[in-house]
Protein backbone atom coordinates (compact mmCIF):
# COMPACT_ATOMS: atom_id res chain seq x y z
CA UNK A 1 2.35 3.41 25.69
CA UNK A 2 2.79 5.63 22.65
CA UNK A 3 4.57 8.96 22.98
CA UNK A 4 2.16 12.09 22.05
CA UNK A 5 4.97 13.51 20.02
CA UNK A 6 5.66 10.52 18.44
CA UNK A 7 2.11 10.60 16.96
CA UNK A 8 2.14 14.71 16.10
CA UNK A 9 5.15 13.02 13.67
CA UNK A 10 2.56 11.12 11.68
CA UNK A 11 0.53 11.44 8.91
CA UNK A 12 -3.30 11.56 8.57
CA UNK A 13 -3.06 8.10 6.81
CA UNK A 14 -0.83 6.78 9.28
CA UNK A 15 -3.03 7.51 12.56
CA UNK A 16 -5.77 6.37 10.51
CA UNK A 17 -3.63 2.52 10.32
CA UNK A 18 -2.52 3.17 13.62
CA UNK A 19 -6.48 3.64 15.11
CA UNK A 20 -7.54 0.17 13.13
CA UNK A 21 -5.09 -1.16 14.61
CA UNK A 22 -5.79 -0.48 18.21
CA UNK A 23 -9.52 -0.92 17.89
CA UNK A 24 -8.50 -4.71 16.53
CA UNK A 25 -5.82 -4.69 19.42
CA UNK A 26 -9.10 -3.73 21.62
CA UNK A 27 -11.59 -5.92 20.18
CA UNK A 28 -9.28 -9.11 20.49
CA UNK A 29 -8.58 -8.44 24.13
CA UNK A 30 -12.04 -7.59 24.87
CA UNK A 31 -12.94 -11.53 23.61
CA UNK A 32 -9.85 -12.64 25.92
CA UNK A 33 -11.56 -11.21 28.60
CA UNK A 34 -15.03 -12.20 27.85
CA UNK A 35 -13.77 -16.09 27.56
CA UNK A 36 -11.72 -15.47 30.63
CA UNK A 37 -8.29 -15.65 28.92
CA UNK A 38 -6.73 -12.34 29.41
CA UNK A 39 -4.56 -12.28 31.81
CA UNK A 40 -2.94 -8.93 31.61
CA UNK A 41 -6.01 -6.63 32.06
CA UNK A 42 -3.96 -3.38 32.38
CA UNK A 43 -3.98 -3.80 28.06
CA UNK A 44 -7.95 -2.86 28.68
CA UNK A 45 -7.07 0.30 29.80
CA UNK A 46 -3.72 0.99 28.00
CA UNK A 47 -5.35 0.45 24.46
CA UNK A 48 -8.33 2.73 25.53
CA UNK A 49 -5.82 5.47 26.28
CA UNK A 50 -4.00 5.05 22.82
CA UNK A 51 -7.15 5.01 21.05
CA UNK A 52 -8.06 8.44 22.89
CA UNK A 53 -4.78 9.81 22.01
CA UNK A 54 -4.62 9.27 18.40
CA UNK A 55 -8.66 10.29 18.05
CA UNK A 56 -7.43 13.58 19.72
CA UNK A 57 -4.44 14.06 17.39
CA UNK A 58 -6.34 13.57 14.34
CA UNK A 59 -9.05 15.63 15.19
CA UNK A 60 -6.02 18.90 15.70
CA UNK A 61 -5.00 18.00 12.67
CA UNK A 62 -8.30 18.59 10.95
CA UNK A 63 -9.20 21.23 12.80
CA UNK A 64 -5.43 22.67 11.50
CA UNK A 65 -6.06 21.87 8.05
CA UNK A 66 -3.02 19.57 7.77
């Protein structure tokens, strides 16, 4: 789970990365669980929650201008 401050730390180009990332992250596991192959299905929901994070910090930070 990533740390809301720890992401506040970041630059605009970095939570972009860090977003592509999780929606590959998200996409992969979503094929594991489509084939039947995931066997940790918490990562469903964790990855959802990190996407919604970072989409929420990078939308302060345009709204701030940063």
């Amino acid at each position: 789970m990533m740390k809301t401050s720890e992401l506040r730390e970041k630059t605009l180009e970095e939570l972009e990365v860090q977003l592509k990332s999780l929606y590959k992250d998200q996409f992969n596991w979503r094929m594991q669980q489509a084939s039947g192959q995931l066997s940790k299905v918490h990562l469903m929901k964790s990855v959802r929650q990190n996407i919604s994070r970072v989409k929420t910090i990078i939308t302060e930070k345009h709204e701030a201008g940063v």
